[in-house]
PDB file of N, CA and C in Angstrom:
ATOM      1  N   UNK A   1       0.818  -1.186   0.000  1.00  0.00           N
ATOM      2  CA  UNK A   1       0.000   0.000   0.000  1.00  0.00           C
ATOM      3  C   UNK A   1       0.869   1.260   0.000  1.00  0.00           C
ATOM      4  N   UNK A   2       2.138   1.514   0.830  1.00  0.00           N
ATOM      5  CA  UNK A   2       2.831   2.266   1.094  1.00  0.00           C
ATOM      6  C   UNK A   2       3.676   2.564  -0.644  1.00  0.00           C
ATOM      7  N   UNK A   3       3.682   1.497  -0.943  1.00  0.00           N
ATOM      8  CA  UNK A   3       4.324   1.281  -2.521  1.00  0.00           C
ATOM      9  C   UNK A   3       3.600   1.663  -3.510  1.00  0.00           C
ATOM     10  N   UNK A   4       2.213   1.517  -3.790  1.00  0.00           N
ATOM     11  CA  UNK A   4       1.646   2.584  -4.489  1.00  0.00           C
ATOM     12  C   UNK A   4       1.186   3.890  -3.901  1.00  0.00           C
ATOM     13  N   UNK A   5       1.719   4.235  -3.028  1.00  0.00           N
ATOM     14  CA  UNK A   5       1.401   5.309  -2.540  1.00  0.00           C
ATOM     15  C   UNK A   5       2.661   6.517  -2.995  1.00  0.00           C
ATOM     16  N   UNK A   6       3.838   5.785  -3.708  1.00  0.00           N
ATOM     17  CA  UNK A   6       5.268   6.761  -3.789  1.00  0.00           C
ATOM     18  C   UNK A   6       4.661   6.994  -4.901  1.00  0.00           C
ATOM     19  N   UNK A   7       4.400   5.369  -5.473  1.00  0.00           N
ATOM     20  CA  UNK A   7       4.494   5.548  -7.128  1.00  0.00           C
ATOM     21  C   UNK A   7       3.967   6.497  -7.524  1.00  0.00           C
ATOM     22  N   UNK A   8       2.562   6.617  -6.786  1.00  0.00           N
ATOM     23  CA  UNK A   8       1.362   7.630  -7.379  1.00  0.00           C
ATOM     24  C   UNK A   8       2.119   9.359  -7.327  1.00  0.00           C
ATOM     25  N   UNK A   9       2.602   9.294  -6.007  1.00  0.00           N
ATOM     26  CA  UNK A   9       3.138  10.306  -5.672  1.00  0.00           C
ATOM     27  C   UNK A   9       4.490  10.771  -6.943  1.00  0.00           C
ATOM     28  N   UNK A  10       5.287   9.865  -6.948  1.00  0.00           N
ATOM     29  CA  UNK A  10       6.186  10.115  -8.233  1.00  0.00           C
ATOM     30  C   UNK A  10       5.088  10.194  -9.823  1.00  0.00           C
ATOM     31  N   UNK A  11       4.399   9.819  -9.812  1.00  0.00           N
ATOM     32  CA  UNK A  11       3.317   9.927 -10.993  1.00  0.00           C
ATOM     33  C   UNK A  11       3.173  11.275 -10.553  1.00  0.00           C
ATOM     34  N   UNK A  12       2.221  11.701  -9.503  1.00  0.00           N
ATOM     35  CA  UNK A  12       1.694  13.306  -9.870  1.00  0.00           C
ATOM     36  C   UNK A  12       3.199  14.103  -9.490  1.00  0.00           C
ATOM     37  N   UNK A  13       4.217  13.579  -8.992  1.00  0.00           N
ATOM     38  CA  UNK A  13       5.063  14.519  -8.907  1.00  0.00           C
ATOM     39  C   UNK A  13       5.753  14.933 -11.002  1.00  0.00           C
ATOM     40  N   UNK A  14       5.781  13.650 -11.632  1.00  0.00           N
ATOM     41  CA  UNK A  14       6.681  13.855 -13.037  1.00  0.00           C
ATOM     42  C   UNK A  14       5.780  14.590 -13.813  1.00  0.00           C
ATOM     43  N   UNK A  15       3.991  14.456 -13.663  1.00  0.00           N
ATOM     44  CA  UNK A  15       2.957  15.226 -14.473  1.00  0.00           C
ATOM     45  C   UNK A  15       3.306  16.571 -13.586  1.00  0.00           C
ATOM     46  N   UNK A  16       3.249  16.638 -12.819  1.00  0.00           N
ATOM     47  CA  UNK A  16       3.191  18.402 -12.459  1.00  0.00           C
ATOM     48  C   UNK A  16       4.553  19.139 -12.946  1.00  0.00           C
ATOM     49  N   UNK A  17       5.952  18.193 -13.010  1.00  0.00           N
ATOM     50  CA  UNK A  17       7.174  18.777 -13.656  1.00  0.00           C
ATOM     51  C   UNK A  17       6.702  18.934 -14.951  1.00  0.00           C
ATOM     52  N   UNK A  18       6.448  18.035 -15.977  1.00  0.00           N
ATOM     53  CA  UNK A  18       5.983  18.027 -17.016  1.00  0.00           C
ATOM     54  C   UNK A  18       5.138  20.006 -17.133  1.00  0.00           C
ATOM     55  N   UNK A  19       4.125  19.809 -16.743  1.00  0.00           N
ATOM     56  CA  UNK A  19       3.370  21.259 -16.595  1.00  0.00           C
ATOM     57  C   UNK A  19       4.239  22.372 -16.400  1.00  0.00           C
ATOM     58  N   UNK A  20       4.736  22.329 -15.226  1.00  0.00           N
ATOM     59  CA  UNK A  20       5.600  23.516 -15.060  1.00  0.00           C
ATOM     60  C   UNK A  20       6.973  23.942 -16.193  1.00  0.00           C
ATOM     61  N   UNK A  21       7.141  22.202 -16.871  1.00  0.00           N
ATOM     62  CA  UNK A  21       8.361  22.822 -18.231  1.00  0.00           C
ATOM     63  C   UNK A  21       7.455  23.109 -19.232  1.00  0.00           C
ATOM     64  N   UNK A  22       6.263  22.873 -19.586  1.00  0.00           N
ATOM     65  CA  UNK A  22       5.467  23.586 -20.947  1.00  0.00           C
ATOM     66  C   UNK A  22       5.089  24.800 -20.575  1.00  0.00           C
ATOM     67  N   UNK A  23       4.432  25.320 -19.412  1.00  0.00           N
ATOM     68  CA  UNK A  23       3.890  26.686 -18.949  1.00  0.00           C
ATOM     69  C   UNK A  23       5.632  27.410 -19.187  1.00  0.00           C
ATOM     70  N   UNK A  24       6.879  27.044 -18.458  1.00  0.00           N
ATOM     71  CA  UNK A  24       7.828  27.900 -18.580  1.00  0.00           C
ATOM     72  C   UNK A  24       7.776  28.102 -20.444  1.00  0.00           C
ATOM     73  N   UNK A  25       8.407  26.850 -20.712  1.00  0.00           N
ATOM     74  CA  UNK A  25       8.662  27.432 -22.314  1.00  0.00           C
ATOM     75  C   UNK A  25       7.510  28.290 -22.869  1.00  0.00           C
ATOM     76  N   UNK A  26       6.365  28.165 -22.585  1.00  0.00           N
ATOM     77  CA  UNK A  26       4.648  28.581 -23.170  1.00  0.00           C
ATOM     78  C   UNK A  26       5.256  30.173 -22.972  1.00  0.00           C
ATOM     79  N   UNK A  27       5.865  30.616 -21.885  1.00  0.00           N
ATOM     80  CA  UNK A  27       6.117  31.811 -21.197  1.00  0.00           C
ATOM     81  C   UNK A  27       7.110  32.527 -21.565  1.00  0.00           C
ATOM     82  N   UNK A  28       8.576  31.608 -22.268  1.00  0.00           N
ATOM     83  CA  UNK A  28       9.324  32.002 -22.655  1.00  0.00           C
ATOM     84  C   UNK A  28       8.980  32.541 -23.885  1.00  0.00           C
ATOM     85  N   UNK A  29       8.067  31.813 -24.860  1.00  0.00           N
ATOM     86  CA  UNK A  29       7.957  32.225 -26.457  1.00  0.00           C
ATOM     87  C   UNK A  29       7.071  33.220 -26.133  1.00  0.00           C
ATOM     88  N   UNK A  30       6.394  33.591 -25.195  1.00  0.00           N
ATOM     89  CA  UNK A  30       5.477  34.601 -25.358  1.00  0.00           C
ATOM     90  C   UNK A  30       6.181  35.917 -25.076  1.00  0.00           C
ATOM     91  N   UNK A  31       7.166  36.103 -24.306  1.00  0.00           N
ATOM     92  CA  UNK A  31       7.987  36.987 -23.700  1.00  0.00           C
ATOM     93  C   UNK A  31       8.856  37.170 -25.390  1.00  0.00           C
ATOM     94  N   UNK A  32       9.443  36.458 -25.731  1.00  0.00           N
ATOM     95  CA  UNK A  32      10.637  36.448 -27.016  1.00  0.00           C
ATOM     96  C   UNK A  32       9.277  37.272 -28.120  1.00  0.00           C
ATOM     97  N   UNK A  33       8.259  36.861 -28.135  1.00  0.00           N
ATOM     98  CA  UNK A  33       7.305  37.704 -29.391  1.00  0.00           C
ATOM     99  C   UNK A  33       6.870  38.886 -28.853  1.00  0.00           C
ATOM    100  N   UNK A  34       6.750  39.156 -27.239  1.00  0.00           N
ATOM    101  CA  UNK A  34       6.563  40.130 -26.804  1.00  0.00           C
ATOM    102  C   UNK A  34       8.069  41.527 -27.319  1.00  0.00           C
ATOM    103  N   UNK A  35       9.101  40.723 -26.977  1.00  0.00           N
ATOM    104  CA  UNK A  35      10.478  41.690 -27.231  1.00  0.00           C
ATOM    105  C   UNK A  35      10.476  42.061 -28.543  1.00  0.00           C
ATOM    106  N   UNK A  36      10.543  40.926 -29.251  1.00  0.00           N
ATOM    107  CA  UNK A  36      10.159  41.401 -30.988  1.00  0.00           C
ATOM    108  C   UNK A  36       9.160  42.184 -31.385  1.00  0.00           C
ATOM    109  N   UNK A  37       7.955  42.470 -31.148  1.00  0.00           N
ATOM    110  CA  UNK A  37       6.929  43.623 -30.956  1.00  0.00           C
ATOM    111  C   UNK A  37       7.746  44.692 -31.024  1.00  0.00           C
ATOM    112  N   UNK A  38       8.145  44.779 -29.958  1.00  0.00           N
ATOM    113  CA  UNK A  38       8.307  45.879 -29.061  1.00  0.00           C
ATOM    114  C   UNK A  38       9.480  46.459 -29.969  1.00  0.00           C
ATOM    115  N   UNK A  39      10.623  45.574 -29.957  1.00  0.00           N
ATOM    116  CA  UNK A  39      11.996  45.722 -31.010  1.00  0.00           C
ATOM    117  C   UNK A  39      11.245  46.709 -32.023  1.00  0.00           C
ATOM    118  N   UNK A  40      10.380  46.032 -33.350  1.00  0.00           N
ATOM    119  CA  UNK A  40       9.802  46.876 -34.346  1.00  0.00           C
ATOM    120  C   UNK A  40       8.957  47.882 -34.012  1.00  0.00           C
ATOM    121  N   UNK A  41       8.322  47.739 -33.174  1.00  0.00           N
ATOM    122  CA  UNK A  41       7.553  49.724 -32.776  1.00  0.00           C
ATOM    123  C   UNK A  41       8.689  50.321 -32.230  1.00  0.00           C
ATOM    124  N   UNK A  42       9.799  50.054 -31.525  1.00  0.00           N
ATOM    125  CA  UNK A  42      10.591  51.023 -31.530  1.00  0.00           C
ATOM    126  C   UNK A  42      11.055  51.496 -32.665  1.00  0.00           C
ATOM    127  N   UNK A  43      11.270  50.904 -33.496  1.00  0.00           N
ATOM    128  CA  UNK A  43      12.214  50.379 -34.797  1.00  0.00           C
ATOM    129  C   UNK A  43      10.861  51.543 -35.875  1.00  0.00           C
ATOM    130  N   UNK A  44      10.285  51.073 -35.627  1.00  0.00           N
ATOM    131  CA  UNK A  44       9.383  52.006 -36.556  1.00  0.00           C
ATOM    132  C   UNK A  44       9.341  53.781 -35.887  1.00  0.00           C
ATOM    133  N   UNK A  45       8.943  53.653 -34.612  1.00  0.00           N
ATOM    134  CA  UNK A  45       8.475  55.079 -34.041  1.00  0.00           C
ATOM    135  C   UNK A  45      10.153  55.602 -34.692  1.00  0.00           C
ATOM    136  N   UNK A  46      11.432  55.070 -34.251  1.00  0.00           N
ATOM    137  CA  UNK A  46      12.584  56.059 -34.318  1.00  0.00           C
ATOM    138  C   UNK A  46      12.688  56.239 -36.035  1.00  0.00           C
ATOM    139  N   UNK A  47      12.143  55.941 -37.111  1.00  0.00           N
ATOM    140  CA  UNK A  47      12.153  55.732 -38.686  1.00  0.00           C
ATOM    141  C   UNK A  47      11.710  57.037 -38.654  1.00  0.00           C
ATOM    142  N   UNK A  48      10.362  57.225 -37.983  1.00  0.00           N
ATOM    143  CA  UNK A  48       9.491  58.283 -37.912  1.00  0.00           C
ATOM    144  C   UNK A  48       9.781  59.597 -37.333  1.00  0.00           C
ATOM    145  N   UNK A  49      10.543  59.266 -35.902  1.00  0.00           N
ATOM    146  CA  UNK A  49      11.056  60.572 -35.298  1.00  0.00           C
ATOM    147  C   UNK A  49      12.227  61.131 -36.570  1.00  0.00           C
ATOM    148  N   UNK A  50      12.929  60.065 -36.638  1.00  0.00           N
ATOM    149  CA  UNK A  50      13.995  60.464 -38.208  1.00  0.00           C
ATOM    150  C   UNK A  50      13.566  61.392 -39.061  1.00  0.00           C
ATOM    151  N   UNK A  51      12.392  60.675 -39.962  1.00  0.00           N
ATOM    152  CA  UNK A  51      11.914  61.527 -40.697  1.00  0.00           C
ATOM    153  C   UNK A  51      11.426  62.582 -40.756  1.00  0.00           C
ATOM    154  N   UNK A  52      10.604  63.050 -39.488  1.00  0.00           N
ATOM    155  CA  UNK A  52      10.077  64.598 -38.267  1.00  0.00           C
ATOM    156  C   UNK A  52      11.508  65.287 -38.443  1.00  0.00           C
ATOM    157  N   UNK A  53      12.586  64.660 -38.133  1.00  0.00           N
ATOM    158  CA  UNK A  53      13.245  66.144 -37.862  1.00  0.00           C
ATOM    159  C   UNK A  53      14.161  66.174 -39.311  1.00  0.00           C
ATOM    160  N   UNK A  54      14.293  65.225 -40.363  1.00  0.00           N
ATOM    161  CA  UNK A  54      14.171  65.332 -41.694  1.00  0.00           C
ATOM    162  C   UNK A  54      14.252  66.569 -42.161  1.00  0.00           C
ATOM    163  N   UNK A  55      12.747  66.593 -41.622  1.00  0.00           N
ATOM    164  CA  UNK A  55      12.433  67.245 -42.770  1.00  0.00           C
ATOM    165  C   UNK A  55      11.874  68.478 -42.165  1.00  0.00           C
ATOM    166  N   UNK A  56      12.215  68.821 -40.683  1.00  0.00           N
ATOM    167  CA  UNK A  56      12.210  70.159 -40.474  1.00  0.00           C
ATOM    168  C   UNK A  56      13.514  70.703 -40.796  1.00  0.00           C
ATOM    169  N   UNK A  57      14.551  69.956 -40.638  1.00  0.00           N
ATOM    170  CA  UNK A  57      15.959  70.622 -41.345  1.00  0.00           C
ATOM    171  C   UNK A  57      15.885  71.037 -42.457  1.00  0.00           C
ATOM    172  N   UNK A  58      15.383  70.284 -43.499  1.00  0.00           N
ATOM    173  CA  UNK A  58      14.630  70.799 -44.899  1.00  0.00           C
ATOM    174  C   UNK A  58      14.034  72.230 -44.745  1.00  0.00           C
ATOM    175  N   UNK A  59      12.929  72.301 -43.804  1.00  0.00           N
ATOM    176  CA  UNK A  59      11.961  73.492 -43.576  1.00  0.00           C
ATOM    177  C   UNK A  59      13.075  74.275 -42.613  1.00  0.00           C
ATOM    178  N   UNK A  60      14.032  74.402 -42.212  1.00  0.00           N
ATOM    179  CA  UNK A  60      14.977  75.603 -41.602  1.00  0.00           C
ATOM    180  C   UNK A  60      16.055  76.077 -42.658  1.00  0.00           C
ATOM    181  N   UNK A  61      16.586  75.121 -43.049  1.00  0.00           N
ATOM    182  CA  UNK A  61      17.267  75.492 -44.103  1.00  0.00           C
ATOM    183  C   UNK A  61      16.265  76.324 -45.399  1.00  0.00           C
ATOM    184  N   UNK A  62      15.346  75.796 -45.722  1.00  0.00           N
ATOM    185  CA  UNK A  62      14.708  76.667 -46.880  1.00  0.00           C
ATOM    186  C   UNK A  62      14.196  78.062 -45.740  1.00  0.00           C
ATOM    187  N   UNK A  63      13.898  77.862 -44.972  1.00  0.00           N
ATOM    188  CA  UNK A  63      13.433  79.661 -44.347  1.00  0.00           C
ATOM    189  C   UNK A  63      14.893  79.908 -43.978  1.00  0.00           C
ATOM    190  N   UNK A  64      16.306  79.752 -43.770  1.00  0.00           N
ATOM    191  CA  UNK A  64      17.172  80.349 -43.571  1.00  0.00           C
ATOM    192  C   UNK A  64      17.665  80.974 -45.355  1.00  0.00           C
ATOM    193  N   UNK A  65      17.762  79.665 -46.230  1.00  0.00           N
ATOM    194  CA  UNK A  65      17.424  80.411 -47.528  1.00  0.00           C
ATOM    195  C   UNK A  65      16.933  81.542 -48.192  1.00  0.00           C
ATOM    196  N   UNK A  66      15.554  81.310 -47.679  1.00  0.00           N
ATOM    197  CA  UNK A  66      14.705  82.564 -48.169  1.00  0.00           C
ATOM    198  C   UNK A  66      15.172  84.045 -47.347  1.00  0.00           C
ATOM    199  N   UNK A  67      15.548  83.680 -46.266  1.00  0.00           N
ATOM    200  CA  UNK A  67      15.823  85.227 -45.186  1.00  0.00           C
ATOM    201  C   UNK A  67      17.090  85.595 -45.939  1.00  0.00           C
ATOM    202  N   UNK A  68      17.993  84.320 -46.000  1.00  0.00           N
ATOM    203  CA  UNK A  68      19.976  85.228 -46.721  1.00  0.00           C
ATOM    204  C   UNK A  68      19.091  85.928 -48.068  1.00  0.00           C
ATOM    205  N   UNK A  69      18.356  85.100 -48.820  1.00  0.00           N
ATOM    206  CA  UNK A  69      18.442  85.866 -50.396  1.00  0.00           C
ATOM    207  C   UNK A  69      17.783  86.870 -50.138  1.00  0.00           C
ATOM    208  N   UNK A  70      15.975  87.184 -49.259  1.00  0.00           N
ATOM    209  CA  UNK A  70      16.029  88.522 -48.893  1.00  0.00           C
ATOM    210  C   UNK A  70      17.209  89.609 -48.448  1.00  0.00           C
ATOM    211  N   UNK A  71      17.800  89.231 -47.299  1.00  0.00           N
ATOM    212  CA  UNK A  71      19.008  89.946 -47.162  1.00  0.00           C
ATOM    213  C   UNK A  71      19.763  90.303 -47.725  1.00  0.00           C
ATOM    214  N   UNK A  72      20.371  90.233 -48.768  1.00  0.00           N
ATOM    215  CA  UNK A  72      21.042  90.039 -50.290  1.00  0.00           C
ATOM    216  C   UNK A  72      20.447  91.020 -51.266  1.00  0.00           C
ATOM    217  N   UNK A  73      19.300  90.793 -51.179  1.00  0.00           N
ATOM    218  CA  UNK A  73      18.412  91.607 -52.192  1.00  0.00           C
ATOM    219  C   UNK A  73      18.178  93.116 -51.281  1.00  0.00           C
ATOM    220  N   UNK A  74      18.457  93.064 -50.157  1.00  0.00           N
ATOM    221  CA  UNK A  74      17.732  94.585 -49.456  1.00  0.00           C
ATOM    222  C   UNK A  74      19.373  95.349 -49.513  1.00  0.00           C
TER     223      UNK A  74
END
């Protein structure tokens, strides 16, 4: 009696290891697609901040443009 009493016990002890290594890995891939997300919205937002100040350098340089050739002309 005492002898199926380990076994059982080693039975629910190897099913509950079992569980706890699929929930970890289950946890790990969710975390690794979580970082990758995250990787490309950064990856995108900084494309974007890039392009914002782009192309206000564009827009300072053409109004510093336009002010020298006024200046020039007065």
């Amino acid at each position: 009696m005492a002898d199926d009493r380990v076994a059982k016990m080693g039975s629910l002890q190897s099913a509950l290891n079992d569980t706890v290594t699929a929930a970890c890995a289950e946890a790990k891939a969710a975390i690794a697609s979580a970082k990758a997300a995250a990787a490309d919205a950064i990856t995108e937002k900084r494309k974007d901040v890039m392009y914002k100040i782009k192309d206000l350098k564009i827009e300072i340089g053409t109004s510093f443009d336009k002010h020298k050739k006024a200046d020039k002309k007065a």
